[in-house]
PDB file of N, CA and C in Angstrom:
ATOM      1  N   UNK A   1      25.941 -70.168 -12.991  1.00  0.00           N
ATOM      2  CA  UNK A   1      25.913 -69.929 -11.567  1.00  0.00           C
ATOM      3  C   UNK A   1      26.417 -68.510 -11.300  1.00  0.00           C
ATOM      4  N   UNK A   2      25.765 -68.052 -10.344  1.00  0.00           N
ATOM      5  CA  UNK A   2      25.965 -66.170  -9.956  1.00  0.00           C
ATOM      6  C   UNK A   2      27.138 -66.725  -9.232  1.00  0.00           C
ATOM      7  N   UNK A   3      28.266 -64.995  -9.414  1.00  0.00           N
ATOM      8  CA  UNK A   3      29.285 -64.552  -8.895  1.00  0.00           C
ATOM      9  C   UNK A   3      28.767 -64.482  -7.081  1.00  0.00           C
ATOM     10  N   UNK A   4      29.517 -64.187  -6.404  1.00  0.00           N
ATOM     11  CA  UNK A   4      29.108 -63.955  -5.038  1.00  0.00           C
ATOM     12  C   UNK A   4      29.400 -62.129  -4.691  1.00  0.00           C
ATOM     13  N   UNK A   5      30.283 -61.791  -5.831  1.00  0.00           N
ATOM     14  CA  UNK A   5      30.257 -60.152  -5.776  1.00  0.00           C
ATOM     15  C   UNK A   5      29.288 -59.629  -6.623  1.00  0.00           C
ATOM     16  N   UNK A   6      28.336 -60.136  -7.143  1.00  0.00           N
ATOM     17  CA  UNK A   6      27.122 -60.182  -7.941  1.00  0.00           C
ATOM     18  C   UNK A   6      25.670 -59.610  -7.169  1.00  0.00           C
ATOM     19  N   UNK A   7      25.666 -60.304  -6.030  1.00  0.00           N
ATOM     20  CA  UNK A   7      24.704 -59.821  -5.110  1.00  0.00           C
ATOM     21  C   UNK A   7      24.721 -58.380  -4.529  1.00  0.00           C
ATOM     22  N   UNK A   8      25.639 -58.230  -4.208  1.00  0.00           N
ATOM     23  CA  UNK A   8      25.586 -56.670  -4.126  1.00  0.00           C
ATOM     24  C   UNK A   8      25.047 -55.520  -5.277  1.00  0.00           C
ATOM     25  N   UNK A   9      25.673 -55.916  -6.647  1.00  0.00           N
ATOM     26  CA  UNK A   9      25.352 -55.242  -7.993  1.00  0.00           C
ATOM     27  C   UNK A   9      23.800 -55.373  -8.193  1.00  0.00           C
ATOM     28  N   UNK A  10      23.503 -56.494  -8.070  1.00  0.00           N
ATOM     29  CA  UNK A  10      22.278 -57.161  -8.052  1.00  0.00           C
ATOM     30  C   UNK A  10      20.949 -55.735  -7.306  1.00  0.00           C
ATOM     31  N   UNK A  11      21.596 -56.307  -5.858  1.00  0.00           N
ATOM     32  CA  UNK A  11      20.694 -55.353  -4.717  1.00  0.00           C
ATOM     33  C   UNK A  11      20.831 -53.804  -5.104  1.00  0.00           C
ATOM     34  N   UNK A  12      21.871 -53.353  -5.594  1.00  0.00           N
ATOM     35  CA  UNK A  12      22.244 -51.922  -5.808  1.00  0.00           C
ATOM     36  C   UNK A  12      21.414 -51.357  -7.049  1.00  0.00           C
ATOM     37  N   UNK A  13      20.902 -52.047  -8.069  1.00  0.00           N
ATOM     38  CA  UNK A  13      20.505 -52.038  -9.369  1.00  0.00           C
ATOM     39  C   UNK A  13      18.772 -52.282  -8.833  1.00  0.00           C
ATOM     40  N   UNK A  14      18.519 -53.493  -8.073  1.00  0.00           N
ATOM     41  CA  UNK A  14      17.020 -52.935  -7.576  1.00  0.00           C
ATOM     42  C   UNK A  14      16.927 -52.146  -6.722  1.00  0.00           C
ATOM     43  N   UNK A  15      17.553 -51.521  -5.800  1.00  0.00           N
ATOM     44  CA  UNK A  15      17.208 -50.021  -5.144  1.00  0.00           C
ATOM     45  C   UNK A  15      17.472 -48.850  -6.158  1.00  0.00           C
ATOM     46  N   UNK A  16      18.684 -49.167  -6.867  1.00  0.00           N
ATOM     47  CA  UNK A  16      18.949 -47.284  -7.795  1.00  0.00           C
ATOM     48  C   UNK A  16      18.141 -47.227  -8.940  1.00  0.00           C
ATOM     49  N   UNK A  17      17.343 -48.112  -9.305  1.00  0.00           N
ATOM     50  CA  UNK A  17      16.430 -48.011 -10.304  1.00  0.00           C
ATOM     51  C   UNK A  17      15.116 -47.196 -10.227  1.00  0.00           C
ATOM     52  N   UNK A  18      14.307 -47.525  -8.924  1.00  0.00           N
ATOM     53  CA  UNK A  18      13.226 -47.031  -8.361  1.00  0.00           C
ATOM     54  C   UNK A  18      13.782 -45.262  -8.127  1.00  0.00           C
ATOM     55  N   UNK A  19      14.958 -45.343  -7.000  1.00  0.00           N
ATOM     56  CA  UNK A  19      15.468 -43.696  -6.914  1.00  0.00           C
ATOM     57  C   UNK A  19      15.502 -42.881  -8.292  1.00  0.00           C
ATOM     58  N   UNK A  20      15.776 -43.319  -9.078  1.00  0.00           N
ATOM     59  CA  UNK A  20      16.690 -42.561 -10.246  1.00  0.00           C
ATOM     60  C   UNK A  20      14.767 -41.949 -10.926  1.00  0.00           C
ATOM     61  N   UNK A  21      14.120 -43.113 -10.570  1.00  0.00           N
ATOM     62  CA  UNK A  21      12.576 -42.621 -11.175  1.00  0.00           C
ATOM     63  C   UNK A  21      11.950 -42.045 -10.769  1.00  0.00           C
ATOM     64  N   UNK A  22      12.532 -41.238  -9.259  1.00  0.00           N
ATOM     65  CA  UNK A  22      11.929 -40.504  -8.469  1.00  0.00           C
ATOM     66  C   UNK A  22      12.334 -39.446  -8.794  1.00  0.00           C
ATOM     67  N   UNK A  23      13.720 -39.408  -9.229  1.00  0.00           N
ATOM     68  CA  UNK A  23      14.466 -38.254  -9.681  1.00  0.00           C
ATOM     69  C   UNK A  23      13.755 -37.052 -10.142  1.00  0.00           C
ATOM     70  N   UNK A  24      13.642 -37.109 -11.336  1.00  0.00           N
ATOM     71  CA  UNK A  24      12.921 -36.151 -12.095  1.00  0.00           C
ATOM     72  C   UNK A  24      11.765 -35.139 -11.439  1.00  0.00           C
ATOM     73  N   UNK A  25      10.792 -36.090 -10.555  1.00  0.00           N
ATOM     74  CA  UNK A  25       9.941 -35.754  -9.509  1.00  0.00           C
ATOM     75  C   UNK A  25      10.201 -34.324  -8.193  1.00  0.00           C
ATOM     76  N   UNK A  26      11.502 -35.231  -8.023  1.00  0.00           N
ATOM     77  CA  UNK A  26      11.400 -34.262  -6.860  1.00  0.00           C
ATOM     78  C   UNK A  26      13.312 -32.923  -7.378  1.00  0.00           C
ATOM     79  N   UNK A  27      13.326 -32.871  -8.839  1.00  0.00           N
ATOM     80  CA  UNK A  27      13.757 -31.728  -9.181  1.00  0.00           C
ATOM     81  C   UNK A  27      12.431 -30.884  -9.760  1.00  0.00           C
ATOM     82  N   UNK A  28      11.350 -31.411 -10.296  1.00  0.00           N
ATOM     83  CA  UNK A  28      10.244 -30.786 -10.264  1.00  0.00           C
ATOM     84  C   UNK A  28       9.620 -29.568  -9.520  1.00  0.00           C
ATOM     85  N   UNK A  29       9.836 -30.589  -8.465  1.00  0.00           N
ATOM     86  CA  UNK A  29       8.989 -30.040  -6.905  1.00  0.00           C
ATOM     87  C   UNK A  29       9.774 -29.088  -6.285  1.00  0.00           C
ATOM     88  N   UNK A  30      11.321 -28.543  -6.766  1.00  0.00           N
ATOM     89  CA  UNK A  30      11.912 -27.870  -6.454  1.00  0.00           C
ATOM     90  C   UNK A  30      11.426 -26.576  -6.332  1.00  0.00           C
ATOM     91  N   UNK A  31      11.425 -25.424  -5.585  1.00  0.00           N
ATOM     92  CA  UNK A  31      10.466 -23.972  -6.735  1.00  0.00           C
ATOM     93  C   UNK A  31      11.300 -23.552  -7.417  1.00  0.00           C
ATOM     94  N   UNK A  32      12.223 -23.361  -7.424  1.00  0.00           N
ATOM     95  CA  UNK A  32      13.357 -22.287  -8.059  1.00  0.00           C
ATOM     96  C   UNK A  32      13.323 -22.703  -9.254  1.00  0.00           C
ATOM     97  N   UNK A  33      13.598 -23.837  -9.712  1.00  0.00           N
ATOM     98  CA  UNK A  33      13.587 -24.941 -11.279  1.00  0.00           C
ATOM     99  C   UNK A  33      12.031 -25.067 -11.779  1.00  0.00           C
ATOM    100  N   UNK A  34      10.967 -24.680 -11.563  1.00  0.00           N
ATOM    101  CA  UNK A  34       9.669 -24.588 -11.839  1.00  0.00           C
ATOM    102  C   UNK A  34       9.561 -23.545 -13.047  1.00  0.00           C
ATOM    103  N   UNK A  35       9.226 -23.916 -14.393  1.00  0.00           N
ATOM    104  CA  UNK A  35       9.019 -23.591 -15.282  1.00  0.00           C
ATOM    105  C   UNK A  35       8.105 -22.647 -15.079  1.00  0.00           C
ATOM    106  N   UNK A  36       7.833 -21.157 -15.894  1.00  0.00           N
ATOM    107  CA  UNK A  36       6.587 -20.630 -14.964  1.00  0.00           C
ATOM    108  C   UNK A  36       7.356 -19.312 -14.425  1.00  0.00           C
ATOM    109  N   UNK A  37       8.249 -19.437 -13.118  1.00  0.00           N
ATOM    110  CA  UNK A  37       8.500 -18.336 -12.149  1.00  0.00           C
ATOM    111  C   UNK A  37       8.279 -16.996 -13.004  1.00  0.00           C
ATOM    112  N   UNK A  38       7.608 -15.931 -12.707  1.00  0.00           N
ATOM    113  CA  UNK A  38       8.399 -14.884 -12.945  1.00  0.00           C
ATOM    114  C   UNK A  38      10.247 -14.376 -12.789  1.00  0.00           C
ATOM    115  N   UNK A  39      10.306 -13.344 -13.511  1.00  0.00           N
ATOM    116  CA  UNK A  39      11.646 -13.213 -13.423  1.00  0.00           C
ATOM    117  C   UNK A  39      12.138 -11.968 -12.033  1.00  0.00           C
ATOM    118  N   UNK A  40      11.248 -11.012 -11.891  1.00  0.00           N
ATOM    119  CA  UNK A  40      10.930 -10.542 -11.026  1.00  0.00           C
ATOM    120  C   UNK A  40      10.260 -10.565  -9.486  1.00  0.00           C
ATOM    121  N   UNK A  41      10.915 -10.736  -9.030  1.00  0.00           N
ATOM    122  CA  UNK A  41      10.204 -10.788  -7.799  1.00  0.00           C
ATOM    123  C   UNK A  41      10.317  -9.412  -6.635  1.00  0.00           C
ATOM    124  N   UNK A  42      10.904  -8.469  -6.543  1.00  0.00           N
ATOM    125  CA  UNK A  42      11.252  -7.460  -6.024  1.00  0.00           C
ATOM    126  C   UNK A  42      11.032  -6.345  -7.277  1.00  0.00           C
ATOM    127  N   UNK A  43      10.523  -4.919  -6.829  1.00  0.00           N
ATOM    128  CA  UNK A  43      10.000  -4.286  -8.272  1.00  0.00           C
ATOM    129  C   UNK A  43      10.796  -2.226  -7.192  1.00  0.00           C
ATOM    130  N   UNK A  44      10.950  -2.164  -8.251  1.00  0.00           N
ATOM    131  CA  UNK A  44      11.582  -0.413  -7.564  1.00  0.00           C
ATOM    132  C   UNK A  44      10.366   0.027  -8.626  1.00  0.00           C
ATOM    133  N   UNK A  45      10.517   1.579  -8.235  1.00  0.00           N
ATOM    134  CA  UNK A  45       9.228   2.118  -8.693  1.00  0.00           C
ATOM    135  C   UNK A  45       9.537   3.050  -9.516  1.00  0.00           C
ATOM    136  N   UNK A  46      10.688   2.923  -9.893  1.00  0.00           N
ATOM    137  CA  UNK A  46      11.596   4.056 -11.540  1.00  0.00           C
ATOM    138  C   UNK A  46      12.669   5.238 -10.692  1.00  0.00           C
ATOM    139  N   UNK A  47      12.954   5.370  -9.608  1.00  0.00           N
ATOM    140  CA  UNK A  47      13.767   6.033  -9.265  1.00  0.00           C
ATOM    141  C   UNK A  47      14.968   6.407  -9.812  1.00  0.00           C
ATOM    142  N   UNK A  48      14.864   5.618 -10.372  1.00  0.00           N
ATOM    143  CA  UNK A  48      16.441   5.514 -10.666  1.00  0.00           C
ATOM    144  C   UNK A  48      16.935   6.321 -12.405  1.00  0.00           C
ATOM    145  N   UNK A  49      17.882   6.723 -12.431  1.00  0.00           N
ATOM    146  CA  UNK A  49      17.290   7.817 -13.478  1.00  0.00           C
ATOM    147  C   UNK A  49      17.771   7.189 -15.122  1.00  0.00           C
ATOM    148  N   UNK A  50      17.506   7.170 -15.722  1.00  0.00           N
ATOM    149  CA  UNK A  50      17.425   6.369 -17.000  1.00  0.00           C
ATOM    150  C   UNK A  50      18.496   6.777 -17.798  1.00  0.00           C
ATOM    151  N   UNK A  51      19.400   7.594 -17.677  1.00  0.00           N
ATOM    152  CA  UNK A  51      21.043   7.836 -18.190  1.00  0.00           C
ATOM    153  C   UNK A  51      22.291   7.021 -17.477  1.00  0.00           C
ATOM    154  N   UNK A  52      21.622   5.937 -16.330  1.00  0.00           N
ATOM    155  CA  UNK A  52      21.914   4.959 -15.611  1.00  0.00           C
ATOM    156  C   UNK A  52      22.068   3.846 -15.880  1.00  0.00           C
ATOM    157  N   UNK A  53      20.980   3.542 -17.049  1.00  0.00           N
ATOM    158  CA  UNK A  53      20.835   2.465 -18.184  1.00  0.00           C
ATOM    159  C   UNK A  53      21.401   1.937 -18.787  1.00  0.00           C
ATOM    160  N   UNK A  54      22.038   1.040 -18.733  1.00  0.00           N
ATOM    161  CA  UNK A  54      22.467   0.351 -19.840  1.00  0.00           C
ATOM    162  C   UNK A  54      21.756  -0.397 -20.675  1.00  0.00           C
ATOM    163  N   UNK A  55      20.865  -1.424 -19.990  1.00  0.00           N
ATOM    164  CA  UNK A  55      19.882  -2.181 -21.247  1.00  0.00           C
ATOM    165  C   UNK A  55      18.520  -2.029 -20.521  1.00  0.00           C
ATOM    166  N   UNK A  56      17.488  -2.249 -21.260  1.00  0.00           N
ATOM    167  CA  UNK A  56      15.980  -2.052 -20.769  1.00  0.00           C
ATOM    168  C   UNK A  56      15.383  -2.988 -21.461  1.00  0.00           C
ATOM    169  N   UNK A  57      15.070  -4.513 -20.789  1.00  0.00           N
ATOM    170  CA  UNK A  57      14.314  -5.224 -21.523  1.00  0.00           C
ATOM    171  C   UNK A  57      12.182  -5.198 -20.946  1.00  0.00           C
ATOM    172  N   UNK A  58      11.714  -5.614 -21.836  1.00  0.00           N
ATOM    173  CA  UNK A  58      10.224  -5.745 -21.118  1.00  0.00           C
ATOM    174  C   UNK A  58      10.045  -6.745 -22.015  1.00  0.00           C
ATOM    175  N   UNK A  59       9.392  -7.926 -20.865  1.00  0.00           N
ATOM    176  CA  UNK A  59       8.735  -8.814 -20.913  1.00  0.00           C
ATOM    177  C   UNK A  59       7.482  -8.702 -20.899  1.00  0.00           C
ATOM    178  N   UNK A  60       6.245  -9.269 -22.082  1.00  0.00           N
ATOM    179  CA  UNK A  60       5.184  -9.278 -22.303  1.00  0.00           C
ATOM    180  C   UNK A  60       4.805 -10.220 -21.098  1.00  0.00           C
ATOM    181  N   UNK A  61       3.164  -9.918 -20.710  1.00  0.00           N
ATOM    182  CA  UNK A  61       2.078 -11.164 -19.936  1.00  0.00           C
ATOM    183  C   UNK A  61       2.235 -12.424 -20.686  1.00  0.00           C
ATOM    184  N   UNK A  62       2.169 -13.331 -20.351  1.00  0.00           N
ATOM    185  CA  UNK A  62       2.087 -14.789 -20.415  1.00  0.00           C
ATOM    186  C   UNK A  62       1.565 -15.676 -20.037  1.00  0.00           C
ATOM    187  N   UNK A  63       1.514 -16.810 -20.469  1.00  0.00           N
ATOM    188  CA  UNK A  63       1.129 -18.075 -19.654  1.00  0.00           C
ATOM    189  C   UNK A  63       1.850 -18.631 -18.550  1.00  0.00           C
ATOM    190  N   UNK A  64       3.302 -18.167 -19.028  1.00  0.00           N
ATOM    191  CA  UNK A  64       3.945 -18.816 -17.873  1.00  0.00           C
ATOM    192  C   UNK A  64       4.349 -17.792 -16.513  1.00  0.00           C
ATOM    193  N   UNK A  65       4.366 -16.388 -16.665  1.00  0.00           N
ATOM    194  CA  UNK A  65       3.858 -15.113 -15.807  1.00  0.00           C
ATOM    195  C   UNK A  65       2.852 -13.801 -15.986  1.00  0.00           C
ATOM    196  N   UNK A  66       2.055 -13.400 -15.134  1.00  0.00           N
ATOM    197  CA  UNK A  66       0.756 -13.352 -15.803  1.00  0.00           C
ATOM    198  C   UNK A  66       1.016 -11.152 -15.713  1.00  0.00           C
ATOM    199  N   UNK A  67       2.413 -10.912 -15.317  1.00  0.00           N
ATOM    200  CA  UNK A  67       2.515  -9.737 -14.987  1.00  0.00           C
ATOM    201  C   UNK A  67       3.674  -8.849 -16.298  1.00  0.00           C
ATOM    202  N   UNK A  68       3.588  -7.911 -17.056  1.00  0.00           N
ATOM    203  CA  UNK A  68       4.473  -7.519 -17.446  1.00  0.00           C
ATOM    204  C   UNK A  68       5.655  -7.080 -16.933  1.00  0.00           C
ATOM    205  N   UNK A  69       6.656  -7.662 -17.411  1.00  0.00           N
ATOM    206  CA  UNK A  69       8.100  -7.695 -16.550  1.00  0.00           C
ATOM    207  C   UNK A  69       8.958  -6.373 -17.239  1.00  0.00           C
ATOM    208  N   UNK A  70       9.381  -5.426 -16.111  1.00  0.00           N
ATOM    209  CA  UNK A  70      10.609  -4.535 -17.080  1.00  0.00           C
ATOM    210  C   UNK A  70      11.893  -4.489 -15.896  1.00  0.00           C
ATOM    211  N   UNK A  71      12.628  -5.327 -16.800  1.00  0.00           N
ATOM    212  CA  UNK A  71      14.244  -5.613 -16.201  1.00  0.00           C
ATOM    213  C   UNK A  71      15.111  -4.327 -16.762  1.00  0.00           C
ATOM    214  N   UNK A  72      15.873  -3.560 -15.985  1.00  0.00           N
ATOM    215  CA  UNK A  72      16.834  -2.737 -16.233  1.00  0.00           C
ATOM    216  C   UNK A  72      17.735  -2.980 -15.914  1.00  0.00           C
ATOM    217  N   UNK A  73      19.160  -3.119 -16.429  1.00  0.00           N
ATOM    218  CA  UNK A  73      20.839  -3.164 -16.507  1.00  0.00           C
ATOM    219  C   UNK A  73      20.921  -1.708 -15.895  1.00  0.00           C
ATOM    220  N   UNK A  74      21.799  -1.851 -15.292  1.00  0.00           N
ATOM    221  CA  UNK A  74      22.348  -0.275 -14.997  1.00  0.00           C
ATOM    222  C   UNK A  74      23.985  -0.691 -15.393  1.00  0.00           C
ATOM    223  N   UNK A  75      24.316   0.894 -15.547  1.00  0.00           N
ATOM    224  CA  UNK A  75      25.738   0.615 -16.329  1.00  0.00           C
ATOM    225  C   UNK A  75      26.742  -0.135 -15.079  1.00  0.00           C
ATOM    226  N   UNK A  76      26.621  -0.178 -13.461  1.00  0.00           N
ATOM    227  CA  UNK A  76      27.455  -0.945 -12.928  1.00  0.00           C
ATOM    228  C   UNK A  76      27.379  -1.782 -13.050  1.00  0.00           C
ATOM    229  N   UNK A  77      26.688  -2.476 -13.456  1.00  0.00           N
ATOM    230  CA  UNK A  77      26.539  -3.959 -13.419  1.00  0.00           C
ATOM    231  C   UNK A  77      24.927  -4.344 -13.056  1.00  0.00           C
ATOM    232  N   UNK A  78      24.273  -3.729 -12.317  1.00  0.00           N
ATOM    233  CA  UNK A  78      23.330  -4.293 -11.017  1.00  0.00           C
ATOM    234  C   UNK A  78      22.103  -4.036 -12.154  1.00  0.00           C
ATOM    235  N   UNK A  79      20.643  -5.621 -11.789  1.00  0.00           N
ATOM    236  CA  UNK A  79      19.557  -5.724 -12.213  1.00  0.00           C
ATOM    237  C   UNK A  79      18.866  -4.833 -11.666  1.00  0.00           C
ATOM    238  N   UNK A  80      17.528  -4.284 -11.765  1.00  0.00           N
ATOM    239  CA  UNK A  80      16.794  -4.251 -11.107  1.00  0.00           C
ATOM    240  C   UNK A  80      15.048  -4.068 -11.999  1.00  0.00           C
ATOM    241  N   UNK A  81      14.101  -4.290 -11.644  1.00  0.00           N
ATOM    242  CA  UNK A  81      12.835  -4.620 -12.211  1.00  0.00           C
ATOM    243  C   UNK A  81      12.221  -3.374 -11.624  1.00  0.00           C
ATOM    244  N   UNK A  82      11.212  -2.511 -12.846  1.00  0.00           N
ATOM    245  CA  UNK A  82      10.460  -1.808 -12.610  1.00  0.00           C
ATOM    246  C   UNK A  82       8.985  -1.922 -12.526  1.00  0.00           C
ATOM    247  N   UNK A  83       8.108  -1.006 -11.651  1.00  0.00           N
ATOM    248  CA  UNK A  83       6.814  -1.671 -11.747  1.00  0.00           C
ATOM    249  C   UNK A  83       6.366  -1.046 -13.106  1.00  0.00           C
ATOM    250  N   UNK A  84       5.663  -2.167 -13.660  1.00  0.00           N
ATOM    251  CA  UNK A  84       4.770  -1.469 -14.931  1.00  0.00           C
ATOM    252  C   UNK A  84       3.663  -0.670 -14.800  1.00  0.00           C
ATOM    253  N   UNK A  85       3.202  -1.153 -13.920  1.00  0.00           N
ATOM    254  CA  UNK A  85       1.920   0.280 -13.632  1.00  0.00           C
ATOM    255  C   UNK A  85       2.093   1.558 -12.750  1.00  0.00           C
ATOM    256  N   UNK A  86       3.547   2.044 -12.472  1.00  0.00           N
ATOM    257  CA  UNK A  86       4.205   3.334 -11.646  1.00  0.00           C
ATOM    258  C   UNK A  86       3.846   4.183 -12.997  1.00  0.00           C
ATOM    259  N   UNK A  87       3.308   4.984 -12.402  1.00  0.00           N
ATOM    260  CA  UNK A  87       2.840   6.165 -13.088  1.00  0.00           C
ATOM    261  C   UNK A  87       4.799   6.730 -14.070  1.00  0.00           C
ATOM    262  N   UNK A  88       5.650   6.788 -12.824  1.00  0.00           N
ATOM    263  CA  UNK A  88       7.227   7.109 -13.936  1.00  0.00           C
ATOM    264  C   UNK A  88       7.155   6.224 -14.398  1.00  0.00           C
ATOM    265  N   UNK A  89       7.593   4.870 -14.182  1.00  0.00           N
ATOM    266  CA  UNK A  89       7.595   3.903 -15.487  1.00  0.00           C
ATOM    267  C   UNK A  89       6.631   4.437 -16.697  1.00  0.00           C
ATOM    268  N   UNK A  90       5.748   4.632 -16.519  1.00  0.00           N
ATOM    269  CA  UNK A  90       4.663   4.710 -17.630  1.00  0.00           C
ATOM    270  C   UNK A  90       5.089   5.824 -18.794  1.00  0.00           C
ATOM    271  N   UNK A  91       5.605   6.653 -17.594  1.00  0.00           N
ATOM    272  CA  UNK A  91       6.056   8.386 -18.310  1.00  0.00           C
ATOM    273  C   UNK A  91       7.137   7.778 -19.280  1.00  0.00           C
ATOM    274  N   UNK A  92       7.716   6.854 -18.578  1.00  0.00           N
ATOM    275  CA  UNK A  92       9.170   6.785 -19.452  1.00  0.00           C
ATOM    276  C   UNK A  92       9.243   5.553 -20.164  1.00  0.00           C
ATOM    277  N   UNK A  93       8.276   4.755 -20.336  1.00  0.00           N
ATOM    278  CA  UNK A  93       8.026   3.827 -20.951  1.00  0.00           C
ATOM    279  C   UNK A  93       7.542   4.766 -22.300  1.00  0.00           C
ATOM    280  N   UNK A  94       6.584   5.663 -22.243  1.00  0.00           N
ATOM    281  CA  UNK A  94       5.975   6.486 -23.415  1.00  0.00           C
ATOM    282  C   UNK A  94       7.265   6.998 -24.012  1.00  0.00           C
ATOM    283  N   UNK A  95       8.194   7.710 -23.265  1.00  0.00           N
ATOM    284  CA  UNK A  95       9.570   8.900 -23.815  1.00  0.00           C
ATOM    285  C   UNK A  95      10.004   7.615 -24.566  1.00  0.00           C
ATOM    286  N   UNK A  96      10.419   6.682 -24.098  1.00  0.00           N
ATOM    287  CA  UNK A  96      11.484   5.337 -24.989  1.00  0.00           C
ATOM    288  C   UNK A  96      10.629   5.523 -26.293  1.00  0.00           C
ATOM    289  N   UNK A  97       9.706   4.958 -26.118  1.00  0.00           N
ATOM    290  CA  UNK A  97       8.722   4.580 -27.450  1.00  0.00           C
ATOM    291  C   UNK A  97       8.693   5.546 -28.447  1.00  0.00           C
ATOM    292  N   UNK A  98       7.993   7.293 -28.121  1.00  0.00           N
ATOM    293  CA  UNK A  98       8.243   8.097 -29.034  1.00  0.00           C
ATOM    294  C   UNK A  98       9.806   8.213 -29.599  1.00  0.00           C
ATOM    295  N   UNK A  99      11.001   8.005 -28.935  1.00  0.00           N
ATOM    296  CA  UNK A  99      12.190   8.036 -29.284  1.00  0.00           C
ATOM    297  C   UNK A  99      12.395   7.166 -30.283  1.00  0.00           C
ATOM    298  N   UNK A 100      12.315   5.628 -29.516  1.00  0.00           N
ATOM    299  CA  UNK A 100      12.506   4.766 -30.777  1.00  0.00           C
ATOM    300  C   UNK A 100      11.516   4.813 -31.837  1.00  0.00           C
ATOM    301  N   UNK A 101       9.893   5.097 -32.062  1.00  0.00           N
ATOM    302  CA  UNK A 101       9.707   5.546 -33.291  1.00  0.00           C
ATOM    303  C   UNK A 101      10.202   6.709 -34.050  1.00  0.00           C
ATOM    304  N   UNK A 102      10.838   7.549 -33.431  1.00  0.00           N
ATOM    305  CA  UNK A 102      11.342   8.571 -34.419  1.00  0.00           C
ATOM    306  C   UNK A 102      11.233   9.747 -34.326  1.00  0.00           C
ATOM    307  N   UNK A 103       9.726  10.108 -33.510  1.00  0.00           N
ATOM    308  CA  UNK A 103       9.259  11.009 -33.152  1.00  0.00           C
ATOM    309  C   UNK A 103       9.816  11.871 -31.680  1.00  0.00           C
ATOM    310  N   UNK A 104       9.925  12.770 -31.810  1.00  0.00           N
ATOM    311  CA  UNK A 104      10.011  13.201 -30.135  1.00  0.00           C
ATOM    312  C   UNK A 104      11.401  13.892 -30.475  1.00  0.00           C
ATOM    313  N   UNK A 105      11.724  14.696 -29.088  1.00  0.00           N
ATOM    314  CA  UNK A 105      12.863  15.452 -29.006  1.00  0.00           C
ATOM    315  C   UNK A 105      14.069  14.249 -28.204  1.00  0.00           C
ATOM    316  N   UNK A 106      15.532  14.221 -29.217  1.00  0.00           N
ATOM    317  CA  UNK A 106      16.266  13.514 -28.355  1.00  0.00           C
ATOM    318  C   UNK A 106      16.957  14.224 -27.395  1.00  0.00           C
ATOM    319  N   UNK A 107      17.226  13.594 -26.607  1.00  0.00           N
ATOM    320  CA  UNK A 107      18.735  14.116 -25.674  1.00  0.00           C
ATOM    321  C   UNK A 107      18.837  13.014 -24.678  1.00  0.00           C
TER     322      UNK A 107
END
């Protein structure tokens, strides 16, 4: 024979069962948590002068963003994303490259 504080557990266990399966769903449907985003969404156009630098990553095209991404560290602290097709980016995308192969004048 059932407890009488049973019914409640009971009722609580067929409603949180159905929720909990919705769960997953609607962290899905979230955008921010959407597998996919670019990392960039705001782009400067290289102003900023590259002895400013601290790290320079670039992200290749993808499946999951279809744009080449270039994230820059600046030594305060602060992100910011360059466009890849700005003619300076391009200039100074080339200077990095001859540098890190070997070639080119440093300073």
């Amino acid at each position: 024979m059932a407890r009488a504080g049973a019914a409640p557990v009971l009722l609580l266990l067929l409603l949180g069962v159905p929720l909990l399966t919705l769960a997953p769903t609607i962290v899905r449907g979230f955008p921010m948590l959407m597998p996919g985003r670019c990392r960039c969404l705001a782009f400067s156009d290289g102003r900023t002068h590259p002895r400013s630098f601290s790290k320079l990553e670039v992200f290749p095209a993808s499946p999951l963003c279809q744009q080449v991404e270039i994230i820059v560290t600046l030594k305060n602290g602060k992100t910011t994303c360059l466009k890849a097709d700005s003619p300076k980016v391009k200039k100074l995308m080339t200077i990095i490259m001859k540098r890190s192969s070997g070639s080119g004048p440093r300073g």
